[in-house]
C-alpha atoms as a PDB file:
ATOM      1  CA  UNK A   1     135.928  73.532  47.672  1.00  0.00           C
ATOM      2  CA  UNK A   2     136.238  70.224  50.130  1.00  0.00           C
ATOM      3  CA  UNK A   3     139.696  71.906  51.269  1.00  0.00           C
ATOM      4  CA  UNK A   4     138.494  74.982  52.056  1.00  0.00           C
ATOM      5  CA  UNK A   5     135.315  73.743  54.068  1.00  0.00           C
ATOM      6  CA  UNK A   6     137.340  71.372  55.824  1.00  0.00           C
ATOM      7  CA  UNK A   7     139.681  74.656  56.624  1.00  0.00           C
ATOM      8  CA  UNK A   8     136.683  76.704  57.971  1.00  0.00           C
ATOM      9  CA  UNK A   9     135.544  73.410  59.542  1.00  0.00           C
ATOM     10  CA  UNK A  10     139.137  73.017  61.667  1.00  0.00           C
ATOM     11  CA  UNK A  11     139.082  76.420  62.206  1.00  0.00           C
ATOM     12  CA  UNK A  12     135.649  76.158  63.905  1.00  0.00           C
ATOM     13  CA  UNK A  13     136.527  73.015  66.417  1.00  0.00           C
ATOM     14  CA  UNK A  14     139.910  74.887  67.600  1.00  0.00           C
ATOM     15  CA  UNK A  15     137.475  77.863  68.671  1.00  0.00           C
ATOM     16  CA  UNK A  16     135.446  74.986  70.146  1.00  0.00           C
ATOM     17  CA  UNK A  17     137.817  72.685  71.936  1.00  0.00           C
ATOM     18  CA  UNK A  18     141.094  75.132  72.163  1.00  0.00           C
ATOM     19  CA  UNK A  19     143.580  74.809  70.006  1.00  0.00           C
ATOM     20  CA  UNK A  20     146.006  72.720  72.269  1.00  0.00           C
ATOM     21  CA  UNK A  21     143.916  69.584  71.895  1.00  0.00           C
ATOM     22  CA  UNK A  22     144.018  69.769  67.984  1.00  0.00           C
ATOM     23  CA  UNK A  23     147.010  70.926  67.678  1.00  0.00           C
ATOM     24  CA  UNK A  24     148.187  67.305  68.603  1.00  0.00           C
ATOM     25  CA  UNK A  25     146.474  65.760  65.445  1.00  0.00           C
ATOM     26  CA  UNK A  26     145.556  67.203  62.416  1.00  0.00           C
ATOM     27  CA  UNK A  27     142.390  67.399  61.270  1.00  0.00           C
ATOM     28  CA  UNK A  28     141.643  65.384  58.413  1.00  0.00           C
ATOM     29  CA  UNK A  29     138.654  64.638  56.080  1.00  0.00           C
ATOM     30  CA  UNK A  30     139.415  61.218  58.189  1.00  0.00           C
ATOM     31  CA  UNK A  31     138.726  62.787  61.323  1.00  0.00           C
ATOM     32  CA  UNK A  32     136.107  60.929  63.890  1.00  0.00           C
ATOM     33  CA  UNK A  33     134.227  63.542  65.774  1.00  0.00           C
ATOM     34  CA  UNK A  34     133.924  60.533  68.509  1.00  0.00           C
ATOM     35  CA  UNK A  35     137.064  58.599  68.641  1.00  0.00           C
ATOM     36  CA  UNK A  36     139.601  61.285  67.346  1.00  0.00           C
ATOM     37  CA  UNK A  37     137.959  64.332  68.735  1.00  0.00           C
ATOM     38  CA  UNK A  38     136.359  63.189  71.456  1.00  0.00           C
ATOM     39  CA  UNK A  39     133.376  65.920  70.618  1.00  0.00           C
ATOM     40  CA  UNK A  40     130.884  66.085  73.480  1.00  0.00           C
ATOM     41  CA  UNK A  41     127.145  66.891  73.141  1.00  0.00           C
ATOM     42  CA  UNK A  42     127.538  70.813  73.971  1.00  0.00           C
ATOM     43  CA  UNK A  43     130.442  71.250  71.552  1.00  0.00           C
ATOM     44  CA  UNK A  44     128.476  69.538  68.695  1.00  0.00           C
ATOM     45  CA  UNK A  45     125.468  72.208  69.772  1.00  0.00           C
ATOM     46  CA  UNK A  46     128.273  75.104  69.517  1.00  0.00           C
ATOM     47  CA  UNK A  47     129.282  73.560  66.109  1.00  0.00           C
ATOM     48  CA  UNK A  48     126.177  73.695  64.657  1.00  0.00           C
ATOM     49  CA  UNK A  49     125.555  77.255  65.700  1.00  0.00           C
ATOM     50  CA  UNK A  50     128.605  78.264  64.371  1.00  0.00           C
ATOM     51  CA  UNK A  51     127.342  76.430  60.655  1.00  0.00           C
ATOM     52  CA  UNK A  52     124.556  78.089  61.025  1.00  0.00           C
ATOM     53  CA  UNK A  53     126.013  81.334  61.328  1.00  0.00           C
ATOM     54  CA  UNK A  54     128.540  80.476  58.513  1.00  0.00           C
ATOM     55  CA  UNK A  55     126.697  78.743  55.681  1.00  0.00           C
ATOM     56  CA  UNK A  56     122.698  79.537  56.938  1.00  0.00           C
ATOM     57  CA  UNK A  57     120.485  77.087  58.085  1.00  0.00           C
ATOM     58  CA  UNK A  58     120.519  75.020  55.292  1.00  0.00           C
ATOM     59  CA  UNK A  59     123.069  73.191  56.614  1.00  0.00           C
ATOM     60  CA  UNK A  60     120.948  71.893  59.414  1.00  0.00           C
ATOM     61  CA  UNK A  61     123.654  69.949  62.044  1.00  0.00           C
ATOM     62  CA  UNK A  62     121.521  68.899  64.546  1.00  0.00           C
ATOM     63  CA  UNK A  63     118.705  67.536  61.635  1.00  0.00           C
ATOM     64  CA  UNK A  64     122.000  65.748  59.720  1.00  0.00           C
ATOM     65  CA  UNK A  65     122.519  63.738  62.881  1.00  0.00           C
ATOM     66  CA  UNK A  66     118.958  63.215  63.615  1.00  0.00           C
ATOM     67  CA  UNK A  67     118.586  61.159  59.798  1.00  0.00           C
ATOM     68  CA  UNK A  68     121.721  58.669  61.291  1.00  0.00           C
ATOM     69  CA  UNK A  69     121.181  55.993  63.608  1.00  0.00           C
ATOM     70  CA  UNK A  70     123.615  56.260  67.231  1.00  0.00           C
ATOM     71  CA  UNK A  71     126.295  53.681  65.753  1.00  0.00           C
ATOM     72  CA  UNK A  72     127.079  56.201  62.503  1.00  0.00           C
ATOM     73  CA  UNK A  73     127.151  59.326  64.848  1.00  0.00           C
ATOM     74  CA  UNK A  74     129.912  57.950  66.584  1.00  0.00           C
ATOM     75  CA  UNK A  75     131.954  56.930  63.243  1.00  0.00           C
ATOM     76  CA  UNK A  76     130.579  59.907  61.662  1.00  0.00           C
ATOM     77  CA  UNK A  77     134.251  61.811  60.300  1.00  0.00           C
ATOM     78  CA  UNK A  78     134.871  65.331  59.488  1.00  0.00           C
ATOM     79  CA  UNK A  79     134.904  64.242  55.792  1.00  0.00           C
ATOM     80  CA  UNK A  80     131.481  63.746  55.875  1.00  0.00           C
ATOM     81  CA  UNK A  81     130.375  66.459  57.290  1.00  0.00           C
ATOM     82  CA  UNK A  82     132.267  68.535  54.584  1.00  0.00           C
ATOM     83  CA  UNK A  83     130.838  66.684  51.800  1.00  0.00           C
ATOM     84  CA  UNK A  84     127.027  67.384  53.258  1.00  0.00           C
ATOM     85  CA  UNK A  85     128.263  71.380  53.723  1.00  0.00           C
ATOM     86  CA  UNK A  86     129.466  70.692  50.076  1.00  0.00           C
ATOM     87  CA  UNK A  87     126.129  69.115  48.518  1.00  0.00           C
ATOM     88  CA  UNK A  88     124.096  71.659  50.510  1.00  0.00           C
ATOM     89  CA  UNK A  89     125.992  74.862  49.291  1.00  0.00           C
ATOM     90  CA  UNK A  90     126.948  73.887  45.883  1.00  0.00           C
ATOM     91  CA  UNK A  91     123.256  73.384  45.121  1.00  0.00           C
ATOM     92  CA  UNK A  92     121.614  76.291  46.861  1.00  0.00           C
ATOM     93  CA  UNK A  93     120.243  79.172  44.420  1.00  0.00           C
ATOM     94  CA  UNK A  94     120.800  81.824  46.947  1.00  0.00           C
ATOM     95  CA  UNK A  95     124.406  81.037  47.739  1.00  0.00           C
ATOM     96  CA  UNK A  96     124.909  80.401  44.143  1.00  0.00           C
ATOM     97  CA  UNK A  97     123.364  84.161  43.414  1.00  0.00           C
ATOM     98  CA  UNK A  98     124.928  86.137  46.034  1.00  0.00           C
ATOM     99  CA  UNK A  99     128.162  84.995  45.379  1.00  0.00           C
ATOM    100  CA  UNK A 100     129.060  83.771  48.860  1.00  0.00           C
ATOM    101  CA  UNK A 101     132.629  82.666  49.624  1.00  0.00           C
ATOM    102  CA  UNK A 102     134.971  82.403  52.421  1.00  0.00           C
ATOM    103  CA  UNK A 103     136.359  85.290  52.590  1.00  0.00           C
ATOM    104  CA  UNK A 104     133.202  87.455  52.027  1.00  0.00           C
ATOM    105  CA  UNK A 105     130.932  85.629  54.683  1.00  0.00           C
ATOM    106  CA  UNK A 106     131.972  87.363  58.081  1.00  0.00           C
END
C-alpha cells in the first residue's frame, strides 16, 4: 500500500514541479519536501488539491501541516506524508466500502 501511495505521490510532484527536476533524484519515502525538493508554498497548495481530488478531503494537507510546528515542516519527508495518506485511508469506512483503489479513482 506505502509503495503504491508513494507512486501516486511521485507521480503528483512531477505534474507539479516538471519532471526534469525529479528526474535527477528519485523520490523516496526519504524524500524532504524542503531540502530535497525544494517545494515552495504554491506547489504544496497544488499538492494538496491534487490529494484532495485523489483520496477526498480526509486527507486534509494544509490541516496536516497546520498540527506541526515550522522546524518539522521543513524536515517533513515524503515518507510521512504517505504513512498519514496510509492511516487516513486504511481506516476510512467509505473508502473501505466502495472499494477505492488506484486504478479505479480517476
Amino acid at each position: 500500500m506505502a509503495t503504491d501511495i508513494l507512486a501516486e505521490i511521485t507521480g503528483m510532484l512531477v505534474e507539479i514541479v516538471g519532471d526534469e527536476y525529479l528526474l535527477a533524484e528519485e523520490v523516496t519515502m526519504r524524500t524532504t519536501f524542503n531540502e530535497d525538493l525544494a517545494l515552495e508554498s504554491i506547489e504544496f497548495v497544488a499538492l494538496a488539491e491534487l490529494l484532495h481530488h485523489r483520496y477526498g478531503a480526509e486527507v486534509d494537507l494544509m490541516g496536516f501541516l497546520a498540527e506541526k510546528d515550522m522546524d518539522a515542516i521543513l524536515a517533513m519527508s515524503v515518507g510521512e506524508l504517505v504513512t498519514h495518506i496510509g492511516r487516513i485511508t486504511h481506516t476510512s469506512p467509505a473508502r473501505a466500502a466502495a472499494g477505492t483503489s488506484p486504478a479505479s479513482a480517476g
